[in-house]
PDB file of N, CA and C in Angstrom:
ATOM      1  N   UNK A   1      12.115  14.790   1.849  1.00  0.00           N
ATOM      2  CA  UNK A   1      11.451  13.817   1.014  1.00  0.00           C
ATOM      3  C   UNK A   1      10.321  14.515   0.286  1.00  0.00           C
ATOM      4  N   UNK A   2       9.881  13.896  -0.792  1.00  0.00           N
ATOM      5  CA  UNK A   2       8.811  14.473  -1.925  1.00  0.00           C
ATOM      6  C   UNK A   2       7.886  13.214  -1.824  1.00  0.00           C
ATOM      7  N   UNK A   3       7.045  13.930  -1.556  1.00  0.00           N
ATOM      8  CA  UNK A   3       5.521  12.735  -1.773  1.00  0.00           C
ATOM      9  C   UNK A   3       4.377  13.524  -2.914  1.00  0.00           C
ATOM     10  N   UNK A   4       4.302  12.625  -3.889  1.00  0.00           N
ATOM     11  CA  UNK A   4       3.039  12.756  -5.136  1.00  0.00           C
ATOM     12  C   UNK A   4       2.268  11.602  -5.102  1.00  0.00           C
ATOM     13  N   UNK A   5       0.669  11.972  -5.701  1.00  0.00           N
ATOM     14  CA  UNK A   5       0.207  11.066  -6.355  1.00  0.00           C
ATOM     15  C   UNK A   5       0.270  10.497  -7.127  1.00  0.00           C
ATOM     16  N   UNK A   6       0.748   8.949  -7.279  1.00  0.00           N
ATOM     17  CA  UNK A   6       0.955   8.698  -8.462  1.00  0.00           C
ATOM     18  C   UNK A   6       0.772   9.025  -9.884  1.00  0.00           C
ATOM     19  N   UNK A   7       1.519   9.675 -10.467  1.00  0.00           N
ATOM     20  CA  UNK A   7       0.985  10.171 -11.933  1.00  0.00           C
ATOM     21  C   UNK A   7       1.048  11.416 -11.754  1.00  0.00           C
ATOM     22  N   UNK A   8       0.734  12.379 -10.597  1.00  0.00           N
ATOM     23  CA  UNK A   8       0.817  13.609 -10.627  1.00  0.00           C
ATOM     24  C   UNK A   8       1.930  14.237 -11.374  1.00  0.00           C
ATOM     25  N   UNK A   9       1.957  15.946 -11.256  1.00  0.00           N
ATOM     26  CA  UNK A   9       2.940  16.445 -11.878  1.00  0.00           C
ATOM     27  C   UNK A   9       3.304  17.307 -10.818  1.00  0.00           C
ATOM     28  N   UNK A  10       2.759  17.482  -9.285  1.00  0.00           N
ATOM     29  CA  UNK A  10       3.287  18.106  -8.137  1.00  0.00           C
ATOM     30  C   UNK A  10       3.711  17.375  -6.803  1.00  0.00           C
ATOM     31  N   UNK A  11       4.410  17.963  -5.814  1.00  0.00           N
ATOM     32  CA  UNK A  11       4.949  16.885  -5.159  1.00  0.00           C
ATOM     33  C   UNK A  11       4.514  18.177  -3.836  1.00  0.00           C
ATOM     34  N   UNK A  12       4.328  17.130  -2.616  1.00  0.00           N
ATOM     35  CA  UNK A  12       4.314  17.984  -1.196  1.00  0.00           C
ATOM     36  C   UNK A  12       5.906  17.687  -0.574  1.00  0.00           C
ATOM     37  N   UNK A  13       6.428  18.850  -0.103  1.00  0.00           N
ATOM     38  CA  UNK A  13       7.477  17.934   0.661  1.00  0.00           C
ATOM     39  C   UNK A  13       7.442  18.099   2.108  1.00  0.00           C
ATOM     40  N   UNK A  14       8.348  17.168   2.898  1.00  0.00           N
ATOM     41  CA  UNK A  14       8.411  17.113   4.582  1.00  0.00           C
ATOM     42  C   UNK A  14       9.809  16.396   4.633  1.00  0.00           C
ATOM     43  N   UNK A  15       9.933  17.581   5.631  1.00  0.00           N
ATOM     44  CA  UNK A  15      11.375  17.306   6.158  1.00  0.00           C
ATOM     45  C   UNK A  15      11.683  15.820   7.196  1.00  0.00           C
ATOM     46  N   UNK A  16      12.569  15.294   6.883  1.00  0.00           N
ATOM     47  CA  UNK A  16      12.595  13.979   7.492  1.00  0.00           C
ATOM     48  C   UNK A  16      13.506  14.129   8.802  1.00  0.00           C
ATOM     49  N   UNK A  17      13.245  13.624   9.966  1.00  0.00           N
ATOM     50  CA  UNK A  17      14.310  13.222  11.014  1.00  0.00           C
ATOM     51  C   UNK A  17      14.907  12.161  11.563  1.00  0.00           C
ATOM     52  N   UNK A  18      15.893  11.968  12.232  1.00  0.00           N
ATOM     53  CA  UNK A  18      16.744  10.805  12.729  1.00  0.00           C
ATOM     54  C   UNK A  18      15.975  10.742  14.082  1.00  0.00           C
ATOM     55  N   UNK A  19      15.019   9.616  14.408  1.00  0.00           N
ATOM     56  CA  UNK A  19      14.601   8.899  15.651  1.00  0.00           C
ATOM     57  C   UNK A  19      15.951   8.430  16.414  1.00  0.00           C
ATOM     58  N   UNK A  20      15.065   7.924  18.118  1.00  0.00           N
ATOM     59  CA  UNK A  20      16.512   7.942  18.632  1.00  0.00           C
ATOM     60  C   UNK A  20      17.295   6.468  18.536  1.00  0.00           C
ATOM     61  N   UNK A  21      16.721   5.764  17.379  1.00  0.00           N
ATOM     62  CA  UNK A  21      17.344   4.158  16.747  1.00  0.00           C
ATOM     63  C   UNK A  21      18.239   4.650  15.683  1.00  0.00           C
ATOM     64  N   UNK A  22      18.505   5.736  15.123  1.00  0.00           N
ATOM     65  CA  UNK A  22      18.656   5.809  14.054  1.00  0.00           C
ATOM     66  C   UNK A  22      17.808   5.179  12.619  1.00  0.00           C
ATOM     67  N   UNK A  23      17.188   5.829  13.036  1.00  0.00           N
ATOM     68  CA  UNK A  23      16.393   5.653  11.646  1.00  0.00           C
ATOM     69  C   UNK A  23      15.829   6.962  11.172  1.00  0.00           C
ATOM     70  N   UNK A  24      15.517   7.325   9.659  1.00  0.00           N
ATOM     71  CA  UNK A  24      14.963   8.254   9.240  1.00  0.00           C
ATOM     72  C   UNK A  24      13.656   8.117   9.051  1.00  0.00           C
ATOM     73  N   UNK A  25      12.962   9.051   9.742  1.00  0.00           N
ATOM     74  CA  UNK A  25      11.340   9.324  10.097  1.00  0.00           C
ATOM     75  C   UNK A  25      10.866  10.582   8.797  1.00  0.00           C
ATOM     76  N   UNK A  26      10.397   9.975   8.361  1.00  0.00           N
ATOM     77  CA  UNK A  26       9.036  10.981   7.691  1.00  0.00           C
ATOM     78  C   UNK A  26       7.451  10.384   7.683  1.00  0.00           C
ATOM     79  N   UNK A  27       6.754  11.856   7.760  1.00  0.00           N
ATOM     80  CA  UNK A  27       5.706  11.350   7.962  1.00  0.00           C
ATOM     81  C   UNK A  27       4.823  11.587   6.643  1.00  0.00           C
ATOM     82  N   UNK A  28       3.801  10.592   5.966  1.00  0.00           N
ATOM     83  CA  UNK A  28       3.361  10.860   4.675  1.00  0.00           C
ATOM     84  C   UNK A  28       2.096  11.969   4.996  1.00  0.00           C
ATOM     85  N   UNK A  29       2.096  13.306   3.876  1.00  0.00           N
ATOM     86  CA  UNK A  29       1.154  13.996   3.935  1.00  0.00           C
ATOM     87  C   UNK A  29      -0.578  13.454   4.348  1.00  0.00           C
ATOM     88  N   UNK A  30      -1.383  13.565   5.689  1.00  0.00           N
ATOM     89  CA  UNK A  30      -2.594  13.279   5.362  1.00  0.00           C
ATOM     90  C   UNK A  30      -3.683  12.957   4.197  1.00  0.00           C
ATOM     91  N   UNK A  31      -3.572  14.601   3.734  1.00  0.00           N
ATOM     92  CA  UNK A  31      -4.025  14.729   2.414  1.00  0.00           C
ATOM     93  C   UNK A  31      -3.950  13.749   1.380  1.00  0.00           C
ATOM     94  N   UNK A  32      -2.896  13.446   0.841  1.00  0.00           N
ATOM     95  CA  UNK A  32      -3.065  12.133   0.468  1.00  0.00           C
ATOM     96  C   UNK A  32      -3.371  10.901   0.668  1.00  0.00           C
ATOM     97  N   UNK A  33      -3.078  10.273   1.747  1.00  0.00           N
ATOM     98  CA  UNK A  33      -3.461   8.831   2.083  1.00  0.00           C
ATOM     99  C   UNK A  33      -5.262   9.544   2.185  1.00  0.00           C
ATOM    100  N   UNK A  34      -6.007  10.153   2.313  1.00  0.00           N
ATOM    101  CA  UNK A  34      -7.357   9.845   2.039  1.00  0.00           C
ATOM    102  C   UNK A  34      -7.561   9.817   0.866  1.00  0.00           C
ATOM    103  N   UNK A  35      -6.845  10.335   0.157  1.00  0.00           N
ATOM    104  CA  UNK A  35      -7.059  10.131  -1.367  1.00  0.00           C
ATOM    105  C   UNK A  35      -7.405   8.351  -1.911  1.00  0.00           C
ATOM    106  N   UNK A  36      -6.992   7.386  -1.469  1.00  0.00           N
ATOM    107  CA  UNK A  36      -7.151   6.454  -2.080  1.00  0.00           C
ATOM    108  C   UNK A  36      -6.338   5.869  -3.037  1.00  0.00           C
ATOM    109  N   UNK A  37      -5.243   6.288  -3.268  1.00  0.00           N
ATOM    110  CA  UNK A  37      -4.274   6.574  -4.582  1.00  0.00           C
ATOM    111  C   UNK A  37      -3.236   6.081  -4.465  1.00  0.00           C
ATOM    112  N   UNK A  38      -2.066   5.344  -4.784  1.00  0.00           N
ATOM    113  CA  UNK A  38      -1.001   5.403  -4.581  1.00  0.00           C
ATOM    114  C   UNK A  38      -0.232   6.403  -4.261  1.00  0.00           C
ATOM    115  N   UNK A  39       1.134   6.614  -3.652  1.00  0.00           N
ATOM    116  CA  UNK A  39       1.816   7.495  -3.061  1.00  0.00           C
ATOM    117  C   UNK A  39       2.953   7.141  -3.664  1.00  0.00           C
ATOM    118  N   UNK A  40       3.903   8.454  -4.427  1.00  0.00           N
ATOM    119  CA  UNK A  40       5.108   8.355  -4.981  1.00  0.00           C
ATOM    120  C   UNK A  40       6.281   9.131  -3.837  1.00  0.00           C
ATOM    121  N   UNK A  41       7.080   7.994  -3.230  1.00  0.00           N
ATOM    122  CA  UNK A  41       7.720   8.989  -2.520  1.00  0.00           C
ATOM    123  C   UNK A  41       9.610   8.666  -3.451  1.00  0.00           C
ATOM    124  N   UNK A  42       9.904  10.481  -3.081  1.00  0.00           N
ATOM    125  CA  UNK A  42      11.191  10.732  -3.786  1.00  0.00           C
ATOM    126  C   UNK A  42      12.120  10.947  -2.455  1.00  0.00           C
ATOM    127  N   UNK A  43      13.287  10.173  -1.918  1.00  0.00           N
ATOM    128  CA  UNK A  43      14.286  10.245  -1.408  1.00  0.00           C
ATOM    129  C   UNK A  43      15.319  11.721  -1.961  1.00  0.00           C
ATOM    130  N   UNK A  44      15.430  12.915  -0.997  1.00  0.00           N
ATOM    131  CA  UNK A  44      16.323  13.947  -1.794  1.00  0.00           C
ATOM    132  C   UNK A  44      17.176  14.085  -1.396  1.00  0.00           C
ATOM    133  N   UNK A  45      18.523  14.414  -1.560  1.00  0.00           N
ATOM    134  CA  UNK A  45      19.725  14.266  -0.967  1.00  0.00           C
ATOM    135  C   UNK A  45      20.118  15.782  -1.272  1.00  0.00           C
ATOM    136  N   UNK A  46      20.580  16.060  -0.276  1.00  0.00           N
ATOM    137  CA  UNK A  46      20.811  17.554  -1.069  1.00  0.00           C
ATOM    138  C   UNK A  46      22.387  18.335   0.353  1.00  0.00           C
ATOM    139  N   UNK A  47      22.938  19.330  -0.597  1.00  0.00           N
ATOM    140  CA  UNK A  47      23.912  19.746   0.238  1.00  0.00           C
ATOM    141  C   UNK A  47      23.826  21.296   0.002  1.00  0.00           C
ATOM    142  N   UNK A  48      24.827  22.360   0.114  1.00  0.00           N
ATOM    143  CA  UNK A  48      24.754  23.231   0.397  1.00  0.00           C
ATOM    144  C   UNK A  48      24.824  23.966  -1.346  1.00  0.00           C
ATOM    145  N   UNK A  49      25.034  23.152  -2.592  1.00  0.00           N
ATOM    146  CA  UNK A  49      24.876  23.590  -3.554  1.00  0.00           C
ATOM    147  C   UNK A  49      24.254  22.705  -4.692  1.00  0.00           C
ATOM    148  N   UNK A  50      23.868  22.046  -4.283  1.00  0.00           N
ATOM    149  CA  UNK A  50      23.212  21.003  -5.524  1.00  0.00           C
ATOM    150  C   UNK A  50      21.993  20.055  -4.388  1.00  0.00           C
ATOM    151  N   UNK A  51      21.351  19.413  -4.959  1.00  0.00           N
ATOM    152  CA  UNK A  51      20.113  17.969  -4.344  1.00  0.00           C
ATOM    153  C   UNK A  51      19.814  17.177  -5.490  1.00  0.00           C
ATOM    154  N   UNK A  52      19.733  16.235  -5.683  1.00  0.00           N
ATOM    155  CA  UNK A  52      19.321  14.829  -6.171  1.00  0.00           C
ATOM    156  C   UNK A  52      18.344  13.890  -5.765  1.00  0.00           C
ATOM    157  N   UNK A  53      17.606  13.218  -6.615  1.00  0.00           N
ATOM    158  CA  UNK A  53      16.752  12.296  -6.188  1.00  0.00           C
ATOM    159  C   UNK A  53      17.886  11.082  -5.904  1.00  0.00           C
ATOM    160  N   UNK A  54      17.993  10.149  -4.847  1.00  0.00           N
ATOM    161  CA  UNK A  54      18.458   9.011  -4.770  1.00  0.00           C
ATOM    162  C   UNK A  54      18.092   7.600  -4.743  1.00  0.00           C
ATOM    163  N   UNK A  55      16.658   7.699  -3.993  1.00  0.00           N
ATOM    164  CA  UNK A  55      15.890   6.870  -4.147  1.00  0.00           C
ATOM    165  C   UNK A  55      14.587   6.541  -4.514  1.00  0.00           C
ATOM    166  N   UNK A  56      13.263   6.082  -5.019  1.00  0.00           N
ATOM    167  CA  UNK A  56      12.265   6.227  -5.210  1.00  0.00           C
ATOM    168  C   UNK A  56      11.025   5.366  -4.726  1.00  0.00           C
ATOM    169  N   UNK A  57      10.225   5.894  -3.981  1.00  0.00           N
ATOM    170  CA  UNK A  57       9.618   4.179  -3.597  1.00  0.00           C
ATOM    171  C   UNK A  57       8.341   4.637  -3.989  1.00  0.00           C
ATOM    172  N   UNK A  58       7.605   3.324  -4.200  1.00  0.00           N
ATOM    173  CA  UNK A  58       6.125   3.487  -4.585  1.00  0.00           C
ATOM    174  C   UNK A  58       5.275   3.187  -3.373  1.00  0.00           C
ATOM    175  N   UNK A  59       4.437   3.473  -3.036  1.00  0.00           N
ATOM    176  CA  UNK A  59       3.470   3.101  -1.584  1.00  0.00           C
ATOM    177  C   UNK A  59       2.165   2.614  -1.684  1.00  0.00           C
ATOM    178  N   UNK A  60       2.026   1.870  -1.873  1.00  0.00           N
ATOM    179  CA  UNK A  60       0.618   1.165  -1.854  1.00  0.00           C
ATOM    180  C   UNK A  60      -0.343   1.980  -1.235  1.00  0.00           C
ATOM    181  N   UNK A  61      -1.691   2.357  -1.428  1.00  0.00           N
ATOM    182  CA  UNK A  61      -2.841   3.069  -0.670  1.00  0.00           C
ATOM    183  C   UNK A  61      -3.757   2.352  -0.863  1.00  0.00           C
ATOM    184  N   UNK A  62      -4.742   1.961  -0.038  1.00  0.00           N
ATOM    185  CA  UNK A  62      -6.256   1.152  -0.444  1.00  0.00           C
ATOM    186  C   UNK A  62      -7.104   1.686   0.843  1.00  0.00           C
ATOM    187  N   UNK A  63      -8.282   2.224   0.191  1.00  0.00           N
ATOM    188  CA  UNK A  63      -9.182   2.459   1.187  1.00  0.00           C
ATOM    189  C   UNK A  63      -9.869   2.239   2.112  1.00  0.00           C
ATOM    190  N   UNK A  64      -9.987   2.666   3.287  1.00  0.00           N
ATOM    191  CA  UNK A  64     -10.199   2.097   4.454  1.00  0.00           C
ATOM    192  C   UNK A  64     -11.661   1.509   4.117  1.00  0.00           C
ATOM    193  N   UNK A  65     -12.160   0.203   4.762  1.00  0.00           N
ATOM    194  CA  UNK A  65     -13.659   0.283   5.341  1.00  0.00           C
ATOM    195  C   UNK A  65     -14.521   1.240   6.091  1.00  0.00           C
ATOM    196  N   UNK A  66     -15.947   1.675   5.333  1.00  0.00           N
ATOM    197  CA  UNK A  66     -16.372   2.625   6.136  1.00  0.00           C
ATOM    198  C   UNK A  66     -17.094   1.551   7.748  1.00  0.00           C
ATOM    199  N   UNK A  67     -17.610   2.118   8.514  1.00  0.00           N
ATOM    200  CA  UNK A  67     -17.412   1.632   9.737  1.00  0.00           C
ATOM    201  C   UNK A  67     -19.143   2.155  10.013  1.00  0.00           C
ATOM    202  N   UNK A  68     -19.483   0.895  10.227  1.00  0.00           N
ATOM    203  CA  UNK A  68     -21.053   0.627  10.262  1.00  0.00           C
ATOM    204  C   UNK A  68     -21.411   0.357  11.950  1.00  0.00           C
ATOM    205  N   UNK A  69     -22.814   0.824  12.108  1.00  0.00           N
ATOM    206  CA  UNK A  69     -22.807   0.576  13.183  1.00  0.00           C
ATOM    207  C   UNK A  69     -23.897  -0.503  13.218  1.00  0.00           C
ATOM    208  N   UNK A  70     -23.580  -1.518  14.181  1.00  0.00           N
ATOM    209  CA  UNK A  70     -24.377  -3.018  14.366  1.00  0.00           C
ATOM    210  C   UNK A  70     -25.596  -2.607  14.075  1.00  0.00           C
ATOM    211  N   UNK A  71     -26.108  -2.087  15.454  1.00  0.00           N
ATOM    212  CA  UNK A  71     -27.310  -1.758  15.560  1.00  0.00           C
ATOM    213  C   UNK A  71     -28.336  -1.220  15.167  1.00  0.00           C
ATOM    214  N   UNK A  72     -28.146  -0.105  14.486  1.00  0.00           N
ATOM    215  CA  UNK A  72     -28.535   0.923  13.701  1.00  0.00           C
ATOM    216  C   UNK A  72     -28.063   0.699  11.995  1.00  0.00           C
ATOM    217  N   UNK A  73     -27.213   0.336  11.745  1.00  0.00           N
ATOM    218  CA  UNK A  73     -27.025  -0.079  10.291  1.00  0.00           C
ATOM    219  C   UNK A  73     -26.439   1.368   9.420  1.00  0.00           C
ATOM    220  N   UNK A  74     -26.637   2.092  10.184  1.00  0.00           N
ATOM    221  CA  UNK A  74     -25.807   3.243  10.024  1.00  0.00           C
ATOM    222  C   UNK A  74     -24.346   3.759  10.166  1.00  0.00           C
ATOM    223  N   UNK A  75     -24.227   4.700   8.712  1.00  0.00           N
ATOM    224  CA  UNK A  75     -22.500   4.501   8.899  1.00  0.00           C
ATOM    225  C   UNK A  75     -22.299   5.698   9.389  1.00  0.00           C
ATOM    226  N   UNK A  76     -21.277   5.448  10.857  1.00  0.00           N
ATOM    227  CA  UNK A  76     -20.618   5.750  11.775  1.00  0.00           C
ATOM    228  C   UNK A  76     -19.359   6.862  11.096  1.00  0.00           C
ATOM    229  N   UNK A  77     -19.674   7.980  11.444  1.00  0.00           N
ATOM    230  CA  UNK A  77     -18.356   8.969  11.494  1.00  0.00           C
ATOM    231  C   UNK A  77     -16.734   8.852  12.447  1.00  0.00           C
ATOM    232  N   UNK A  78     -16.066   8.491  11.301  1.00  0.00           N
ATOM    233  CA  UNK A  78     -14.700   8.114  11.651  1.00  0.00           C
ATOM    234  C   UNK A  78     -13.991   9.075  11.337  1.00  0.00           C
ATOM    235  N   UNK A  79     -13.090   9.983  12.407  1.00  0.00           N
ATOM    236  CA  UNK A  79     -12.048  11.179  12.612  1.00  0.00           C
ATOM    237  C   UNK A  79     -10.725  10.420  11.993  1.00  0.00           C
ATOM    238  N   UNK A  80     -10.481   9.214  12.063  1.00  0.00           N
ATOM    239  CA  UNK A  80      -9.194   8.335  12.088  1.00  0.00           C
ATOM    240  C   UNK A  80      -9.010   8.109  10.803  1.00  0.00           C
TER     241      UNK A  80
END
């Protein structure tokens, strides 16, 4: 699979796997989801002499709340 920022003109890719439901697992680059941005992901199909895009999905992104602390009114460092 190919993941861009919306609008970009480069793509990261990650190899996808079959969980044990059958389903196909990919995981979206970090790097991006902090971005704030939408996420363009490209479905690739590919064989031993040619690949194709097959599917295309768009991914919604919206930025997290920063994370305040009651007491202090101070914003709290979040690893997550």
């Amino acid at each position: 699979m190919h993941f861009s920022i919306d609008g970009a003109s480069e793509a990261m890719v990650r190899e996808p796997y079959i969980d044990e439901n059958d389903n196909v697992v990919c995981s979206i680059p970090d790097a991006m989801l902090k971005q704030s941005k939408n996420i363009r992901c490209y479905v690739f199909a590919k064989n031993e002499t040619s690949g194709a895009t097959i599917y295309e999905i768009l991914i919604p992104v919206t930025a997290k709340a920063r994370a305040v602390n009651a007491a202090s009114g101070q914003v709290t460092t979040d690893k997550t």
